[in-house]
Protein backbone atom coordinates (compact mmCIF):
# COMPACT_ATOMS: atom_id res chain seq x y z
CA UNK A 1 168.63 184.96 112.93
CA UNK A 2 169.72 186.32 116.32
CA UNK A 3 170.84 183.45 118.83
CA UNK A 4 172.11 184.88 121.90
CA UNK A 5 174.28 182.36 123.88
CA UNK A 6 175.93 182.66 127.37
CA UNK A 7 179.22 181.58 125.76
CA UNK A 8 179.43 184.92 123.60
CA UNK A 9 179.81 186.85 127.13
CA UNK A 10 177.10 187.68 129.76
CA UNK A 11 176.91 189.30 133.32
CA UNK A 12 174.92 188.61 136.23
CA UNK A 13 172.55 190.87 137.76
CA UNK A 14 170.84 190.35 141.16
CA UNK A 15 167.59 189.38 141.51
CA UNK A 16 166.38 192.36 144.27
CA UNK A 17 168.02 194.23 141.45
CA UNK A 18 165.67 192.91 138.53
CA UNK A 19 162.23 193.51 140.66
CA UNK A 20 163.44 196.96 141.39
CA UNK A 21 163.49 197.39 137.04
CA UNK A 22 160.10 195.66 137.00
CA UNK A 23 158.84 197.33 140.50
CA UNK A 24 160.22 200.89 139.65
CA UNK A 25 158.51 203.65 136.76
CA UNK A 26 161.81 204.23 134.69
CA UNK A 27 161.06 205.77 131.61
CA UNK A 28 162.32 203.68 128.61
CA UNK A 29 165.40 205.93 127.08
CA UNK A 30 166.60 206.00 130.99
CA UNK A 31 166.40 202.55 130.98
CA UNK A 32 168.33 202.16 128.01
CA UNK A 33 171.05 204.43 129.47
CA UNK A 34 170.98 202.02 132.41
CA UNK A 35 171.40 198.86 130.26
CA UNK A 36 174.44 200.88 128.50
CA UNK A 37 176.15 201.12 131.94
CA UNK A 38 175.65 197.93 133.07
CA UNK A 39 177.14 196.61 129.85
CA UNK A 40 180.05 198.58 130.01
CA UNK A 41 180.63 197.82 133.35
CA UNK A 42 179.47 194.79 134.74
CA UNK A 43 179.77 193.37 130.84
CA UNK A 44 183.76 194.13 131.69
CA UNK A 45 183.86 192.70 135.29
CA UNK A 46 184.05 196.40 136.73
CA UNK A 47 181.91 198.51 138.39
CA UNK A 48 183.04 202.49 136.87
CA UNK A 49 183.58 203.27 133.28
CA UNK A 50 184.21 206.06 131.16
CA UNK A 51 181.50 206.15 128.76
CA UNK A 52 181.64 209.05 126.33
CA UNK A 53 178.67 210.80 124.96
CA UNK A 54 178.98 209.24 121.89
CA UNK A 55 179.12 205.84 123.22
CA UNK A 56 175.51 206.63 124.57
CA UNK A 57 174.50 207.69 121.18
CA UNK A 58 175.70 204.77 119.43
CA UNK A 59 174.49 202.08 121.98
CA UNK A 60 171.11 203.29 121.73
CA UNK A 61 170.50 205.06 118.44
CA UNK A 62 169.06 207.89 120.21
CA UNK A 63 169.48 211.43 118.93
CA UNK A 64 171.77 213.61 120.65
CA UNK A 65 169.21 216.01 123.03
CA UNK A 66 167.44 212.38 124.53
CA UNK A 67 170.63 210.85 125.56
CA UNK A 68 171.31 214.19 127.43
CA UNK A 69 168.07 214.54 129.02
CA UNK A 70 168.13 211.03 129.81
CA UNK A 71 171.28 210.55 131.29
CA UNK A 72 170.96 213.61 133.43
CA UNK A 73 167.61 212.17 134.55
CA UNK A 74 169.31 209.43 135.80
CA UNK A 75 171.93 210.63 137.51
CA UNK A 76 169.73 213.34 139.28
CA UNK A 77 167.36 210.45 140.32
CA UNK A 78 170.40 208.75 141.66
CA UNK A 79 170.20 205.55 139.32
CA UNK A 80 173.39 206.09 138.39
CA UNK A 81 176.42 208.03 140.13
CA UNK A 82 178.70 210.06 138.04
CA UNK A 83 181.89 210.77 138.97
CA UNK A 84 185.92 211.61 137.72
CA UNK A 85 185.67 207.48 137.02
CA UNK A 86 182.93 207.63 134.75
CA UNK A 87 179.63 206.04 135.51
CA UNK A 88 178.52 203.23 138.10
CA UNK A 89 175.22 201.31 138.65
CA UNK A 90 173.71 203.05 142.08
CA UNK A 91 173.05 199.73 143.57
CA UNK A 92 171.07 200.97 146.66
CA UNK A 93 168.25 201.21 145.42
CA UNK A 94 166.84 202.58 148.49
CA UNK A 95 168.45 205.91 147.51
CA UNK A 96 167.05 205.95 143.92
CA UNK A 97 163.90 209.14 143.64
CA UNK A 98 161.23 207.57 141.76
CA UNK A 99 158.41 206.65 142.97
CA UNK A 100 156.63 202.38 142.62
CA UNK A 101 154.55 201.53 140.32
CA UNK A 102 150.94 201.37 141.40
CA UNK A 103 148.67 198.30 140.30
CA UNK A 104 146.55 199.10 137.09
CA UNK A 105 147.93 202.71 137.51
CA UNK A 106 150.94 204.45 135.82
CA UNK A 107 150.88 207.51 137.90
CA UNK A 108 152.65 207.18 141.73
CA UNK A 109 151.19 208.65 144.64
CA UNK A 110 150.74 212.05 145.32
CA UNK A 111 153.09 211.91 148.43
CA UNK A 112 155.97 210.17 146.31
CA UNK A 113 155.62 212.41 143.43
CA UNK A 114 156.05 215.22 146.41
CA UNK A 115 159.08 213.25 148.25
CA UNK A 116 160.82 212.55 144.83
CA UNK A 117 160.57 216.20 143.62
CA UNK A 118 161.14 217.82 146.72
CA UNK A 119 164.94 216.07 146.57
CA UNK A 120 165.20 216.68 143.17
CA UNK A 121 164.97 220.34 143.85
CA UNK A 122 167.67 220.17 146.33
CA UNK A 123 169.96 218.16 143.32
CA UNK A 124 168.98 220.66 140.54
CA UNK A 125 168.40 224.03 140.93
CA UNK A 126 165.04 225.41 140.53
CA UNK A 127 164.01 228.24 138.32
CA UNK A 128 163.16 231.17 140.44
CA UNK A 129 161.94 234.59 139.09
CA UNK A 130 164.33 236.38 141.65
CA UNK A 131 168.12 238.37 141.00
CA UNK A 132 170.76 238.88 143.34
CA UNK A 133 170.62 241.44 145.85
CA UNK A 134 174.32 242.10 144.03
CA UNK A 135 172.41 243.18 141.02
CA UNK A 136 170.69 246.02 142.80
CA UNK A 137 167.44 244.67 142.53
CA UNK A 138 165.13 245.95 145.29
CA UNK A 139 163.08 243.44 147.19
CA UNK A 140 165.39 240.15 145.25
CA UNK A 141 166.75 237.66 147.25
CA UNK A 142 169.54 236.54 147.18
CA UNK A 143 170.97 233.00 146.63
CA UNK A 144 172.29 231.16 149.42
CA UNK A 145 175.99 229.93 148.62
CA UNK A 146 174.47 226.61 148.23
CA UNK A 147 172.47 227.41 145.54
CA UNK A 148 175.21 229.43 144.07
CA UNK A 149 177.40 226.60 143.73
CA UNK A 150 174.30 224.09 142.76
CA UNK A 151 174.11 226.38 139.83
CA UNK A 152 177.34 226.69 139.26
CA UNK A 153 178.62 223.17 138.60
CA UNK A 154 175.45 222.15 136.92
CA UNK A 155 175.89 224.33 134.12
CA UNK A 156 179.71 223.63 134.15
CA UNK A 157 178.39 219.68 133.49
CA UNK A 158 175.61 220.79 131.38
CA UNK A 159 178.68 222.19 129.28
CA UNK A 160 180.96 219.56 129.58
CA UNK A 161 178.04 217.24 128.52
CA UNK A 162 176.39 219.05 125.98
CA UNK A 163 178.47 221.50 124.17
CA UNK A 164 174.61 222.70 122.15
CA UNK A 165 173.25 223.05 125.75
CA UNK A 166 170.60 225.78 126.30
CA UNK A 167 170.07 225.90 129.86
CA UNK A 168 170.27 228.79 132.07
CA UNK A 169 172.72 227.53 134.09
CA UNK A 170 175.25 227.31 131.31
CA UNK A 171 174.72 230.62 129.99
CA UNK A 172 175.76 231.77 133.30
CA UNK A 173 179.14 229.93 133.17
CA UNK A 174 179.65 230.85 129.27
CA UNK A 175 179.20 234.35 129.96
CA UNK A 176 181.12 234.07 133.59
CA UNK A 177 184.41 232.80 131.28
CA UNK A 178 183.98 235.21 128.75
CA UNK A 179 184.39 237.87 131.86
CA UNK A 180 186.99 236.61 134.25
CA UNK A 181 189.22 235.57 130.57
CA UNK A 182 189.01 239.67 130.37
CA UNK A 183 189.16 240.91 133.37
CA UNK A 184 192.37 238.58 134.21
CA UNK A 185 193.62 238.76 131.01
CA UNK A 186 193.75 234.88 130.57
CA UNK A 187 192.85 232.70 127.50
CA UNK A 188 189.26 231.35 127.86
CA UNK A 189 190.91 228.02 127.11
CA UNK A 190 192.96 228.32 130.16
CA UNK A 191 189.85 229.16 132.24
CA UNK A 192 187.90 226.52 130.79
CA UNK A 193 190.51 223.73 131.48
CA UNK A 194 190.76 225.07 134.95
CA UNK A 195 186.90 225.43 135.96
CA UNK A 196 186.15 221.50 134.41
CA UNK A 197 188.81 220.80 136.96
CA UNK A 198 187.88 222.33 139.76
CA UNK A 199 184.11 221.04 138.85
CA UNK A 200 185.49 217.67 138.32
CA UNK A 201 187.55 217.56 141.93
CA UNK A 202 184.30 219.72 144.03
CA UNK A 203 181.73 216.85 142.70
CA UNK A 204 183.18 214.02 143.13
CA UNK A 205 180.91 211.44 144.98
CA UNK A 206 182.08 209.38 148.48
CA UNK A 207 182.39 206.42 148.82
CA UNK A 208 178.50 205.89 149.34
CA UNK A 209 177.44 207.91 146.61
CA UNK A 210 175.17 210.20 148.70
CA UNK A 211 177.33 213.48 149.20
CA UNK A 212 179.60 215.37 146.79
CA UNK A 213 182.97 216.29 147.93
CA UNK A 214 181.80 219.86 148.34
CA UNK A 215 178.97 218.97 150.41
CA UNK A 216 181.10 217.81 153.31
CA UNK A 217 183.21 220.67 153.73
CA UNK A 218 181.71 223.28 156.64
CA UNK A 219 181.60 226.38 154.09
CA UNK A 220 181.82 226.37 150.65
CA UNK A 221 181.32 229.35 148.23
CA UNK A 222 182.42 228.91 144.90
CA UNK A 223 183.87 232.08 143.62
CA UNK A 224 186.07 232.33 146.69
CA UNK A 225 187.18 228.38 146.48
CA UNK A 226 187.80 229.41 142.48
CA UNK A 227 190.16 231.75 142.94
CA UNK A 228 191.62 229.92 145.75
CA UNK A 229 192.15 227.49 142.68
CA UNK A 230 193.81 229.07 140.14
CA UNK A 231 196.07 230.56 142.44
CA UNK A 232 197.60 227.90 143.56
CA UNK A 233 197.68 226.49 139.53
CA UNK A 234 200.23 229.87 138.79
CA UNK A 235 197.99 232.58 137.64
CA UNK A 236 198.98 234.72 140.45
CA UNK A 237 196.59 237.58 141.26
CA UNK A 238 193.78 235.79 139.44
CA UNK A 239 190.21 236.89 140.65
CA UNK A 240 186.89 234.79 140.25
CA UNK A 241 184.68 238.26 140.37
CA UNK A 242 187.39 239.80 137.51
CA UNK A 243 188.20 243.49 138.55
CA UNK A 244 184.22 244.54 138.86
CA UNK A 245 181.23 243.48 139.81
CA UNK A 246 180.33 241.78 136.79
CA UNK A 247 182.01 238.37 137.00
CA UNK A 248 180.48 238.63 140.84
CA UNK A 249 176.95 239.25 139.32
CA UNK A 250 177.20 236.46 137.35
CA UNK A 251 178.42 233.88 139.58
CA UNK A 252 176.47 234.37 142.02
CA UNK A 253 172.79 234.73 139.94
CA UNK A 254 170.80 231.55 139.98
CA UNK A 255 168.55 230.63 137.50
CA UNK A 256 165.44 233.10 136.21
CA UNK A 257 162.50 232.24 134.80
CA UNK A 258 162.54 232.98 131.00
């Protein structure tokens, strides 16, 4: 018979914290992510930990494709914030996008659901049914670096977090390594080692958890500040474009519709 007793090891959580939970529409498998976290962390007297993927799966029983939706749920809604430390409670709550709970209602109000996705958008790329201007298509418009690079790490960390991942995002990486390994004439291993890095180093949060390293600088576009990169790691001439105007194409495409 279970008989849970504060002398077996507990943590304290703050009560503005707790009425947030009650006050806030989390889904339940992004709530048990949450709980995971706070038991790794606070449960250890620390507030980051590295929690592998199948950490998540064994905590909460879940099958592999909801702990992936659900953790990057959370950390797009700014519940949690993900960095080269691992995971952390986001204990502003202010910051978190989802909307309160209305009385007798499960839905939020129109405005919030508008608010909440409108930053979402701006956190995750949207879909558009558009090509690069690169790719010769007349009348496209082309991505701004922003969304470039938006793009560009997500499906990096949709890789890193899900090597079955389907999204568009990592297509575009997996086939941008498969051309810049060619065209430079480097193991894809070696490129893969060296664009988790870079990812790992351009996304790291500050101190506040609101802005990604990469956010703060004046300019940033990716395939320039990649081969910048591996440069400066000893692969001398290396290119992020490769020698045509392939690996360019395919860094700089955002998402289509399929």
């Amino acid at each position: 018979m279970a008989n849970p007793a504060l002398k077996n090891g507990y943590f304290s959580l703050a009560n503005e914290l707790a009425e947030q939970f009650a006050l806030k529409n989390i889904p339940g498998n992004e709530m048990r992510i949450l709980w995971v976290v706070l038991r790794k962390t606070w449960g250890w007297k620390k507030d980051w930990d590295q929690i592998a993927f199948s950490q998540f799966k064994e905590a909460t029983g879940m099958k592999n494709g909801n702990v992936s939706r659900a953790l990057k749920a959370v950390v797009a809604k700014r519940l949690l914030i993900e960095s080269q430390n691992g995971y952390k409670l986001n204990q502003n709550h202010e910051e978190w996008l989802i909307a309160k709970r209305l009385p007798g209602s499960q839905k939020a109000p129109k405005s919030s659901q508008k608010a909440s996705k409108s930053v979402a958008k701006r956190r995750v790329t949207k879909e558009i049914n558009t090509l690069s201007k690169e790719r010769g298509v007349e009348g496209a418009k082309a991505p701004t670096p922003r969304e470039i690079t938006t793009a560009f790490f997500k499906g990096v960390l949709d890789l890193v977090s899900d090597k079955e991942s389907k999204t568009v995002e990592a297509q575009n990486v997996q086939e941008f390594l498969r051309e810049v390994s060619q065209m430079n004439n480097v193991p894809k291993p070696v490129i893969w080692k060296e664009v988790r890095n870079f990812c790992q180093y351009w996304t790291e949060s500050n101190q506040t958890g609101t802005r990604e390293r990469w956010e703060m600088q004046k300019t940033f576009e990716v395939k320039l500040r990649l081969g910048t990169w591996f440069r400066r790691e000893g692969h001398g001439t290396f290119s992020a474009a490769g020698s045509s105007s392939k690996g360019r194409e395919i860094i700089s495409s955002t998402p289509n519709q399929q």
